[in-house]
Protein backbone atom coordinates (compact mmCIF):
# COMPACT_ATOMS: atom_id res chain seq x y z
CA UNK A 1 0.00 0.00 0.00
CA UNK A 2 2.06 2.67 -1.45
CA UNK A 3 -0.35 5.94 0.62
CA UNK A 4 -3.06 6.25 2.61
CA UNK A 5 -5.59 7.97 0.48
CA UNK A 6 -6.62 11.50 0.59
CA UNK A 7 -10.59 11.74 1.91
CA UNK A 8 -11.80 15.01 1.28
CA UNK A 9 -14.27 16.31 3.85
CA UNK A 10 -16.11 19.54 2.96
CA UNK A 11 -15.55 22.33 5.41
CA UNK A 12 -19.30 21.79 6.48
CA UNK A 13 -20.51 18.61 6.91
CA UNK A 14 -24.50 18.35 8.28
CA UNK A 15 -24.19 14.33 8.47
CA UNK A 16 -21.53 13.96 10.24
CA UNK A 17 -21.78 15.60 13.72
CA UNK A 18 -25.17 13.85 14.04
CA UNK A 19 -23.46 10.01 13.07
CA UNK A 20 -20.86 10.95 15.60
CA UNK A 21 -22.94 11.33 18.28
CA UNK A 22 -25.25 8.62 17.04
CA UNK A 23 -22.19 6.06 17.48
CA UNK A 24 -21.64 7.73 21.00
CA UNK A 25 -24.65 6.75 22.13
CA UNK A 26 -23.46 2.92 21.78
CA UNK A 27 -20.48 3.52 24.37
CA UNK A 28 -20.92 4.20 28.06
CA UNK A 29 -19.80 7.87 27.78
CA UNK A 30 -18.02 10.43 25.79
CA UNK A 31 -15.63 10.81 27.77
CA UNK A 32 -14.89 6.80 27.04
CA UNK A 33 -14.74 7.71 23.76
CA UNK A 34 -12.25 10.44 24.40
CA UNK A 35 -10.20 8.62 25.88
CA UNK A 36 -10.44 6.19 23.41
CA UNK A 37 -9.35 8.02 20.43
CA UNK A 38 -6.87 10.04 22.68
CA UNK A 39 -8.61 13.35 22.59
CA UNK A 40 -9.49 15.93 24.96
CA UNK A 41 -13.22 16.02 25.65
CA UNK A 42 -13.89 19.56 24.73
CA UNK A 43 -12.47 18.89 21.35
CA UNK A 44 -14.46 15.74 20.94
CA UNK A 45 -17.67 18.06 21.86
CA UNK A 46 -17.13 20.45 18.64
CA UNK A 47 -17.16 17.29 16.51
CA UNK A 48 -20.01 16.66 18.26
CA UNK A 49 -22.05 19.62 17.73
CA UNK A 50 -20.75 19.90 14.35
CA UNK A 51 -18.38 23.63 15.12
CA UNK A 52 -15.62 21.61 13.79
CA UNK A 53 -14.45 19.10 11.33
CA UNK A 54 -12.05 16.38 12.19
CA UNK A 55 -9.28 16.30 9.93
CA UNK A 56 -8.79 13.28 7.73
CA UNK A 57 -6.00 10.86 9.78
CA UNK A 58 -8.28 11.81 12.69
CA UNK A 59 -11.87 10.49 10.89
CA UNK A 60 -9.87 7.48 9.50
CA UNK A 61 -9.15 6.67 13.38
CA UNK A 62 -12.60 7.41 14.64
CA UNK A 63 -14.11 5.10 11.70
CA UNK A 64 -11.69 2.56 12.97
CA UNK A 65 -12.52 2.69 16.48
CA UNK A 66 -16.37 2.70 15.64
CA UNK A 67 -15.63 -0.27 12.98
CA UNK A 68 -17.52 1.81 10.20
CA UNK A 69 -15.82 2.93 7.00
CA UNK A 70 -15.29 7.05 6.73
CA UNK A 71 -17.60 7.31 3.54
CA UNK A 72 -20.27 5.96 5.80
CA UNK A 73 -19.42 8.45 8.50
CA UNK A 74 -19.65 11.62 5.67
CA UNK A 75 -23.54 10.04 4.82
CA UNK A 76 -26.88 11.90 5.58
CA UNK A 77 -27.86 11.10 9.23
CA UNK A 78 -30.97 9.74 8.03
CA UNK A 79 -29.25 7.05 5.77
CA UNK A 80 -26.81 6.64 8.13
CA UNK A 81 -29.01 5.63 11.28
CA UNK A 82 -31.01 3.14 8.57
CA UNK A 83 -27.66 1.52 8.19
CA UNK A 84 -26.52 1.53 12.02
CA UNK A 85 -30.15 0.16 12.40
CA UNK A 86 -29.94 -3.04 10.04
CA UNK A 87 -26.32 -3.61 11.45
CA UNK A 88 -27.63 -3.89 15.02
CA UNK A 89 -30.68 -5.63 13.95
CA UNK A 90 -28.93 -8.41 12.28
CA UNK A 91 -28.37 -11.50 14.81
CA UNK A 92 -28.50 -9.63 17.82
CA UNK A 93 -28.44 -12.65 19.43
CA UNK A 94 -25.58 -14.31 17.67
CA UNK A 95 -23.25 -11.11 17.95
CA UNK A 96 -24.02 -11.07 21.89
CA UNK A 97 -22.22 -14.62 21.96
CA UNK A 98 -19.47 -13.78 19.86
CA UNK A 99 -18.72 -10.77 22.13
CA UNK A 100 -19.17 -12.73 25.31
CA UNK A 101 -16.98 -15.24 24.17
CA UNK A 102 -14.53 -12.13 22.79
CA UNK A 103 -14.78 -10.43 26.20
CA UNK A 104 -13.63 -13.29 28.08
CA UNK A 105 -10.59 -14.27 26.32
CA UNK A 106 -9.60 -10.93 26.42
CA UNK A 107 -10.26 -10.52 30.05
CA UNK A 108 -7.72 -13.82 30.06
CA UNK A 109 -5.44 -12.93 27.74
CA UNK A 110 -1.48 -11.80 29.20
CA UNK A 111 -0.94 -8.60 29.65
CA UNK A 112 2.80 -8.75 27.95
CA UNK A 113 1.30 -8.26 24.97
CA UNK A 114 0.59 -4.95 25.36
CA UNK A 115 4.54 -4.96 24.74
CA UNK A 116 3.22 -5.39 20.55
CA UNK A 117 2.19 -1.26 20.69
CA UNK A 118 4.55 0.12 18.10
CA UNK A 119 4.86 -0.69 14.38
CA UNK A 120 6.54 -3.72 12.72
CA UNK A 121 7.62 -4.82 9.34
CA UNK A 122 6.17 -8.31 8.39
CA UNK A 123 7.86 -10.84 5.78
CA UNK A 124 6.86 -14.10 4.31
CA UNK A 125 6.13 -16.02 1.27
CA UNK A 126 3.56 -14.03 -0.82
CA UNK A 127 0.55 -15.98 -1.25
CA UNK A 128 -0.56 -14.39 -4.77
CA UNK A 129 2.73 -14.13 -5.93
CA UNK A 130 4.89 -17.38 -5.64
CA UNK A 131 8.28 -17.01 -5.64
CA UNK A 132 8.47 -13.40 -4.22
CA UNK A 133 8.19 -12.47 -0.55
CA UNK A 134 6.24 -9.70 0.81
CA UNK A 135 7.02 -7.09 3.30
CA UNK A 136 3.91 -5.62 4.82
CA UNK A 137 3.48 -3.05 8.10
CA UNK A 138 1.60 -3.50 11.01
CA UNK A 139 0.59 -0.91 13.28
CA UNK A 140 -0.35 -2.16 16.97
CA UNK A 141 -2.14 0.35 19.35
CA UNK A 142 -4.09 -0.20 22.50
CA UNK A 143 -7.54 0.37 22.77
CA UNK A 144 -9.62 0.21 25.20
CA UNK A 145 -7.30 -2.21 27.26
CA UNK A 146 -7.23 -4.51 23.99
CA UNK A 147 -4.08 -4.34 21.13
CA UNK A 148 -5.73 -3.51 17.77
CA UNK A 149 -3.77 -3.68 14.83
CA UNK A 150 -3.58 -2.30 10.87
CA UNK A 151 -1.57 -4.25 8.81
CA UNK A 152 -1.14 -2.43 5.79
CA UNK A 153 0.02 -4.52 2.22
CA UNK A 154 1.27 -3.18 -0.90
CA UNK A 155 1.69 -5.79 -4.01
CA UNK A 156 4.51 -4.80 -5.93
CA UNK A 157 7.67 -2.91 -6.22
CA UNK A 158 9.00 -1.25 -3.21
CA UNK A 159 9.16 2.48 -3.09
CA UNK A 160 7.09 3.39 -6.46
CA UNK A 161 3.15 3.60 -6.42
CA UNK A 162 1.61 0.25 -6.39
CA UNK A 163 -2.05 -0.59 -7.69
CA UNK A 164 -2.93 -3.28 -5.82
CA UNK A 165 -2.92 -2.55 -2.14
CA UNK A 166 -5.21 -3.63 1.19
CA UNK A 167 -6.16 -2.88 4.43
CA UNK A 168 -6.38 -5.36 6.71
CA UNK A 169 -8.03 -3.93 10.63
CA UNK A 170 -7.30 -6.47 13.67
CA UNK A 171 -6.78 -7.76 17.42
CA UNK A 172 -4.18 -9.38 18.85
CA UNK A 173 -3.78 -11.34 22.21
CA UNK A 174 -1.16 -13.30 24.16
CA UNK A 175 -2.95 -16.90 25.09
CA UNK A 176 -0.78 -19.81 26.33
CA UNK A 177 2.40 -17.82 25.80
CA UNK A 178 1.46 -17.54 21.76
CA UNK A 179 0.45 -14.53 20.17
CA UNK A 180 -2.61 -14.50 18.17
CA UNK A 181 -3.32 -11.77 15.58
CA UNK A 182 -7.08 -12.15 13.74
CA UNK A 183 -7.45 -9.62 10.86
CA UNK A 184 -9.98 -9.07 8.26
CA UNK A 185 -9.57 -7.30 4.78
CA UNK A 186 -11.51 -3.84 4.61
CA UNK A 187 -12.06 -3.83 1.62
CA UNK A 188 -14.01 -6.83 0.39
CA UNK A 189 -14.32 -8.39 3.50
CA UNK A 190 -14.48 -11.71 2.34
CA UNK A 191 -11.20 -12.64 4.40
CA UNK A 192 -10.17 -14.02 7.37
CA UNK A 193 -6.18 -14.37 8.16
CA UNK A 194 -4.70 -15.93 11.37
CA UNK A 195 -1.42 -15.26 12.52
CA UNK A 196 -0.01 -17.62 15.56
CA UNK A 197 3.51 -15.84 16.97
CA UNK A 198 6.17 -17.09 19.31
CA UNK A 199 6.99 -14.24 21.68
CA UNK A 200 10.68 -13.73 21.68
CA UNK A 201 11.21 -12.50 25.44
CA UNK A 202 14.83 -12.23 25.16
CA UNK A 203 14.20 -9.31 22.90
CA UNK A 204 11.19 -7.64 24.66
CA UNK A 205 8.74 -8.63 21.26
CA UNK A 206 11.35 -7.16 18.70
CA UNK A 207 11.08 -9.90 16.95
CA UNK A 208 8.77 -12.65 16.60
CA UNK A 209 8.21 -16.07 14.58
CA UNK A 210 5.73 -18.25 13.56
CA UNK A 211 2.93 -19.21 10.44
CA UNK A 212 0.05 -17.85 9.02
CA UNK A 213 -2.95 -18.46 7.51
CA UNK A 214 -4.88 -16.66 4.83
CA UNK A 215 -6.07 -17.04 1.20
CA UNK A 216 -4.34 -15.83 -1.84
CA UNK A 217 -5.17 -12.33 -3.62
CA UNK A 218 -5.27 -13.56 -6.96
CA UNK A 219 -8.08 -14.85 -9.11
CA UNK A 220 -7.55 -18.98 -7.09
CA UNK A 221 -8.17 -17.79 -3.66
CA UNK A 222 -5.51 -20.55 -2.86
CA UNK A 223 -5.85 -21.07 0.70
CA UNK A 224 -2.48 -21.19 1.90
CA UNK A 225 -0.27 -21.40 5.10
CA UNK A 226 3.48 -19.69 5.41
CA UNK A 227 6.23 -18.74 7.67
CA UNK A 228 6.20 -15.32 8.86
CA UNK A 229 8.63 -12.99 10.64
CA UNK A 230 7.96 -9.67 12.33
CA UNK A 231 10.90 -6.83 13.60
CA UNK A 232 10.04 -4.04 15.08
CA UNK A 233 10.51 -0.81 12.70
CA UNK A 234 13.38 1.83 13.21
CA UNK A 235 12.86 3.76 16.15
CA UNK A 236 12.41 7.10 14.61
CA UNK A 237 11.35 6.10 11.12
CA UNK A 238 7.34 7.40 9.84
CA UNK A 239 4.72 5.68 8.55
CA UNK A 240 5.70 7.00 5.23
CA UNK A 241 9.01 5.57 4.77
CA UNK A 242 8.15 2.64 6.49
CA UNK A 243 5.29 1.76 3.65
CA UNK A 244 7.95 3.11 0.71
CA UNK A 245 10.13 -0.47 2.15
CA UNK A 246 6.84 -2.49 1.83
CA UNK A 247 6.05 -4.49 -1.31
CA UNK A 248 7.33 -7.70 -3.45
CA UNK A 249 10.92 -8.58 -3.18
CA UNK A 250 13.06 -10.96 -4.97
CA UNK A 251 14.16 -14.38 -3.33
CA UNK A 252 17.26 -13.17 -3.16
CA UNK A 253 16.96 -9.00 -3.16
CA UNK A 254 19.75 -7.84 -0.23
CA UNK A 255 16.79 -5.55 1.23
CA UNK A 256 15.58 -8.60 3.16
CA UNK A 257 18.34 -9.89 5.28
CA UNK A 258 19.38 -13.71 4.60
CA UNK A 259 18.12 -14.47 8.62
CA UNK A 260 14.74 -13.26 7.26
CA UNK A 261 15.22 -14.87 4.37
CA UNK A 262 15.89 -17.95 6.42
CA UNK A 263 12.98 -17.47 8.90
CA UNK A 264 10.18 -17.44 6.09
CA UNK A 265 11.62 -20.24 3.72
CA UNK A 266 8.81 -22.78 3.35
CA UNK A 267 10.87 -25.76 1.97
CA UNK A 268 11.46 -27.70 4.66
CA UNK A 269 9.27 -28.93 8.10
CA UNK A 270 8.28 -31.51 10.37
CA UNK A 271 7.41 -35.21 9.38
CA UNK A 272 3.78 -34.84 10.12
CA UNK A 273 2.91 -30.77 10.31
CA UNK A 274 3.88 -27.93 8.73
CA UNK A 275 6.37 -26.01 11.47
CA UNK A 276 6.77 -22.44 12.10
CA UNK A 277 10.84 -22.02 13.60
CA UNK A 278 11.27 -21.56 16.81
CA UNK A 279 14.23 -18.99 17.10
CA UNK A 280 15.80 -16.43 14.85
């Protein structure tokens, strides 16, 4: 994903103070949702009653924490209440489970991995394009006491625009001294991709192992399972430059260093299962 891309929002906007206090009403206060998005509350309030416009990183991260896409945020009120209305309608009892059974793991899960909160670079055998590995960048924050993620993937050449590129929103959580990451694509939404970790401890979660599981971006939607590595970014490096280093590389390009290299190859594993390594 060579950019984010630029969201124009109009100066004056009569739909969106009126959404944004319409998703408010779901939490258990504004200042919760302050909090949440790291604002101050008076600030939050002119969103609110629409004497200000948040600017576009800003209503990227509120759509995130709301799980609603900003286009939907920018629609009438009227339209947008309909849709907030069929979303909460659908399976209310079925989504109650789901976040029962959500709340409690996360109530269980190990606090270490609250250590994740930072950005990474991600490598392993791209799944749409054999024979090429991918670099992709996660972003880890905490929310609300949980570690949401972006991981964002660009499909071709390092550095230069790219045309293909996704969005992928997630959680993480430490169970049984692994590190689960869950993600979904934004876009289509027709994916699901699993990513089991082993925490390196030595390092204090600079860099971790293990496989994941996803289907392929091309036109076979090859399920597929690979080796993955994660390192923690450059401590003073931006999101910008960081995504410019994301992309396909060559087997053998000297960007990726040969322990990567090493780390991700697929060739070899266990007798019976296919093994993630268990040290860098």
């Amino acid at each position: 994903m060579p950019r984010l891309p630029t969201i124009a929002v109009p100066a004056t906007h009569p739909g969106l103070a009126a959404n944004l206090r319409l998703l408010c009403s779901f939490k258990p206060s504004i200042s919760d949702v302050a909090r949440a998005l790291d604002l101050n509350r008076s600030q939050l309030n002119k969103y609110l009653n629409g004497s200000s416009q948040p600017r576009p990183a800003l209503l990227r991260k509120i759509g995130d924490h709301f799980g609603v896409e900003v286009h939907e945020l920018l629609m009438p009120a009227d339209e947008f209440a309909a849709l907030m209305g069929v979303r909460s309608a659908a399976r209310p009892e079925a989504s109650r489970r789901l976040q029962a059974h959500l709340d409690r793991l996360l109530q269980e899960a190990d606090p270490r991995g609250r250590q994740l909160v930072g950005s990474f670079f991600e490598v392993y055998q791209s799944m749409s394009t054999p024979g090429h590995l991918l670099r992709t960048l996660i972003v880890f924050e905490l929310q609300d006491g949980a570690v949401v993620y972006k991981r964002l993937e660009r499909v071709g050449a390092p550095g230069g625009r790219c045309r293909r590129h996704y969005r992928y929103q997630g959680i993480a959580m430490m169970l049984g001294d692994r590190i689960i990451l869950t993600d979904y694509e934004c876009g289509l939404r027709i994916e699901l991709t699993q990513t089991i970790l082993y925490p390196d401890y030595a390092r204090s979660l600079n860099t971790l192992m293990g496989v994941k599981v996803g289907i392929s971006a091309n036109h076979q939607r090859t399920p597929c399972a690979a080796r993955v590595l994660l390192e923690r970014t450059p401590p003073r490096a931006g999101l910008l430059a960081n995504l410019r280093r994301c992309g396909l590389y060559a087997p053998d390009d000297p960007a990726i260093a040969p322990h990567i290299r090493q780390a991700v190859d697929n060739c070899s594993s266990g007798p019976h299962h296919f093994l993630a390594p268990t040290g860098a």
